[in-house]
N, C-alpha and C. Protein backbone atom coordinates (compact mmCIF):
# COMPACT_ATOMS: atom_id res chain seq x y z
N UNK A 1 -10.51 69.11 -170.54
CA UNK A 1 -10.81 70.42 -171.12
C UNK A 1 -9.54 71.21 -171.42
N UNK A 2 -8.27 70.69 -170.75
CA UNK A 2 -6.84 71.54 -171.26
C UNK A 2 -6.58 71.23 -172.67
N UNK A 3 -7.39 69.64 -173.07
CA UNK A 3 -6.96 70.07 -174.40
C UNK A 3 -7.69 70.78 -175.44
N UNK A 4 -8.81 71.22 -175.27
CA UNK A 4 -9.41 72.28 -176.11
C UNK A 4 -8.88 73.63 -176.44
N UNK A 5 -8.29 73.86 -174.55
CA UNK A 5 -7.23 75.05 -174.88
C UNK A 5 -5.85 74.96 -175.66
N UNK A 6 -4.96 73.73 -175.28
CA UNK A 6 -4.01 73.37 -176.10
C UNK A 6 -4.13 73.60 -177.62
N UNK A 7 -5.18 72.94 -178.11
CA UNK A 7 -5.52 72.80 -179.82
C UNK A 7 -5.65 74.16 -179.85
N UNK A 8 -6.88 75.25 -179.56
CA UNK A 8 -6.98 76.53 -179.94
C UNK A 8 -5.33 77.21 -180.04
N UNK A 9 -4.65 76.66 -178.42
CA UNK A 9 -3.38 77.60 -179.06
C UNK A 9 -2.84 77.47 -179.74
N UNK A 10 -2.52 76.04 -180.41
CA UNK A 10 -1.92 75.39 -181.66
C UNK A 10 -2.79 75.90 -182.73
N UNK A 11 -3.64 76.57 -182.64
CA UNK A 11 -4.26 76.77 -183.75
C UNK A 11 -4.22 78.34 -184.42
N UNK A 12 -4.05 79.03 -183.10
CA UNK A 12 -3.77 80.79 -183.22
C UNK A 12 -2.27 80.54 -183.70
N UNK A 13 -1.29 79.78 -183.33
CA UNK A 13 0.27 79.52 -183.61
C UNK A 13 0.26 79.27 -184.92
N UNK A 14 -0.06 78.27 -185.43
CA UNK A 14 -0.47 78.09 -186.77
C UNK A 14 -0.62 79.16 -187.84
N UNK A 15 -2.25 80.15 -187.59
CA UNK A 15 -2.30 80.82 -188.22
C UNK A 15 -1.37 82.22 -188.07
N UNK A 16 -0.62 82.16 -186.84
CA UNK A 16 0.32 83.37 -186.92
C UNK A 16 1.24 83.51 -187.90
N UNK A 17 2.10 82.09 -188.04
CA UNK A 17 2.80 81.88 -189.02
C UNK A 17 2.48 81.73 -190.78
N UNK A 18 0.82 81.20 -190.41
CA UNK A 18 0.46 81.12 -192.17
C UNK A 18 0.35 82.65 -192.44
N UNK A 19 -0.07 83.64 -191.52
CA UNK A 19 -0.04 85.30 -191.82
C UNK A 19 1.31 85.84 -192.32
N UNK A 20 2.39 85.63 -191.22
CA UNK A 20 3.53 85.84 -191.43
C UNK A 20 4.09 85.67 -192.55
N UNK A 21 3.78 84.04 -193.08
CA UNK A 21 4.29 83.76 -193.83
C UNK A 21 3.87 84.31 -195.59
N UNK A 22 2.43 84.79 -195.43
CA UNK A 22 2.01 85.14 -196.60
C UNK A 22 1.40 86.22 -196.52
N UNK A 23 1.57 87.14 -195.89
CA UNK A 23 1.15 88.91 -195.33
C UNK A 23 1.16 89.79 -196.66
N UNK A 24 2.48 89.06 -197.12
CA UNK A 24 2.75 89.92 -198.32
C UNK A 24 1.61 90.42 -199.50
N UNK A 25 0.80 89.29 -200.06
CA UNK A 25 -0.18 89.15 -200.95
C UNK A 25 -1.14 89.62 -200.46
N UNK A 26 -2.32 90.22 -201.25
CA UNK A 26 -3.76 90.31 -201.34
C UNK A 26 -4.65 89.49 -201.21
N UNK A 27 -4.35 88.61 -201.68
CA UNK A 27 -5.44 87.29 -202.41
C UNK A 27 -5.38 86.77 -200.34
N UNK A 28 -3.52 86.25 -200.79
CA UNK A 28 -3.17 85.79 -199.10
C UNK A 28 -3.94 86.57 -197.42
N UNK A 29 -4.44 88.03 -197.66
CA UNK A 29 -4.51 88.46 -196.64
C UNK A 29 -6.48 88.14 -196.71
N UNK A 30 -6.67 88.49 -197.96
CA UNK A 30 -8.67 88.02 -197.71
C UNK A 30 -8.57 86.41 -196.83
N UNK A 31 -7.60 85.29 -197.36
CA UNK A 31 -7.54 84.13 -196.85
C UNK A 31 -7.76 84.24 -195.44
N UNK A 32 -6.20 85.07 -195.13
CA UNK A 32 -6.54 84.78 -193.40
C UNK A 32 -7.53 85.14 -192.88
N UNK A 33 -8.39 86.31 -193.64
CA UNK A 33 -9.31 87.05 -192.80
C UNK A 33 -10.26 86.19 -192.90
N UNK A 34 -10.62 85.33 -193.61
CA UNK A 34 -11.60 84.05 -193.78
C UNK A 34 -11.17 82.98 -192.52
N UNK A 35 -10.33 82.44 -192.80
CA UNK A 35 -9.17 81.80 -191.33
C UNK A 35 -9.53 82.28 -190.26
N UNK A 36 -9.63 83.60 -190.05
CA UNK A 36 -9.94 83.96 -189.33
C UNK A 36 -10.89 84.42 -188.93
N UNK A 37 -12.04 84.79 -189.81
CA UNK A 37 -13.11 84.42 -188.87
C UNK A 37 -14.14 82.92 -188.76
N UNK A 38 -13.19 82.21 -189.71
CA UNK A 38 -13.95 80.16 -189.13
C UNK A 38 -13.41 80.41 -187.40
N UNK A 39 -11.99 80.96 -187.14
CA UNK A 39 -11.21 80.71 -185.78
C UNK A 39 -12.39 81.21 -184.82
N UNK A 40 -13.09 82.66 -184.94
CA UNK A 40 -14.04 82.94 -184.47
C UNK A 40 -15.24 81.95 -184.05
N UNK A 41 -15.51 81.12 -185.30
CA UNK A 41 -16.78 80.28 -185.19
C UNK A 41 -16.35 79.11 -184.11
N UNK A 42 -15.26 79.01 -184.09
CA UNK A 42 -14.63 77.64 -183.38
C UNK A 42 -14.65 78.02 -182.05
N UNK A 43 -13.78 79.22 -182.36
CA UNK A 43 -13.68 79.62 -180.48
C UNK A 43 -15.11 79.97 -179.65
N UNK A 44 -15.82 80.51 -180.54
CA UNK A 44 -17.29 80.68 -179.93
C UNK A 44 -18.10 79.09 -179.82
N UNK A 45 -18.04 77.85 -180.42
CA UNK A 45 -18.18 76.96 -180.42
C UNK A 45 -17.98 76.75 -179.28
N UNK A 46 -16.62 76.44 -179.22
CA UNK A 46 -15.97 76.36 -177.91
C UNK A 46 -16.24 76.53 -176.20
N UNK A 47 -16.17 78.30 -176.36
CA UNK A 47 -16.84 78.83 -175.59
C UNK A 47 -18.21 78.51 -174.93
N UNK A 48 -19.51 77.79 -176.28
CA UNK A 48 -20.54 77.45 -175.58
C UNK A 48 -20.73 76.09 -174.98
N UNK A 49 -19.99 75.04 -175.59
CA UNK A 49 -19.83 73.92 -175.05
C UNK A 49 -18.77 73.68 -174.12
N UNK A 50 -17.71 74.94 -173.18
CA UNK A 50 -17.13 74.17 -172.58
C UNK A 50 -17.30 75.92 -172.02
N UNK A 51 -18.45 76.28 -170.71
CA UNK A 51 -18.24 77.89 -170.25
C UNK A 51 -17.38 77.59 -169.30
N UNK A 52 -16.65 78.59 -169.08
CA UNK A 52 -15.66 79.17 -168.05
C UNK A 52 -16.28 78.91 -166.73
């Protein structure tokens, strides 16, 4: 189960940098917010198949 947490953090790391990297744009910021909420669907995924 450490690696579910591993991948999620590789995965918030990821999108920190695709933000960073493209913050600048419009088009770029609807993206992440899409990115970001699949990250939502995953982590809640997550969450129900592996509870605390």
């Amino acid at each position: 189960m450490k690696l579910l947490k591993k991948v999620s953090a590789c995965l918030l790391l990821s999108l920190l940098v695709v933000t960073s990297m493209f913050s600048t744009t419009n088009r770029a910021i609807k993206h992440t917010q899409k990115i970001i909420h699949m990250m939502g669907k995953v982590l809640t995924i997550t969450a129900v198949i592996n509870p605390q």
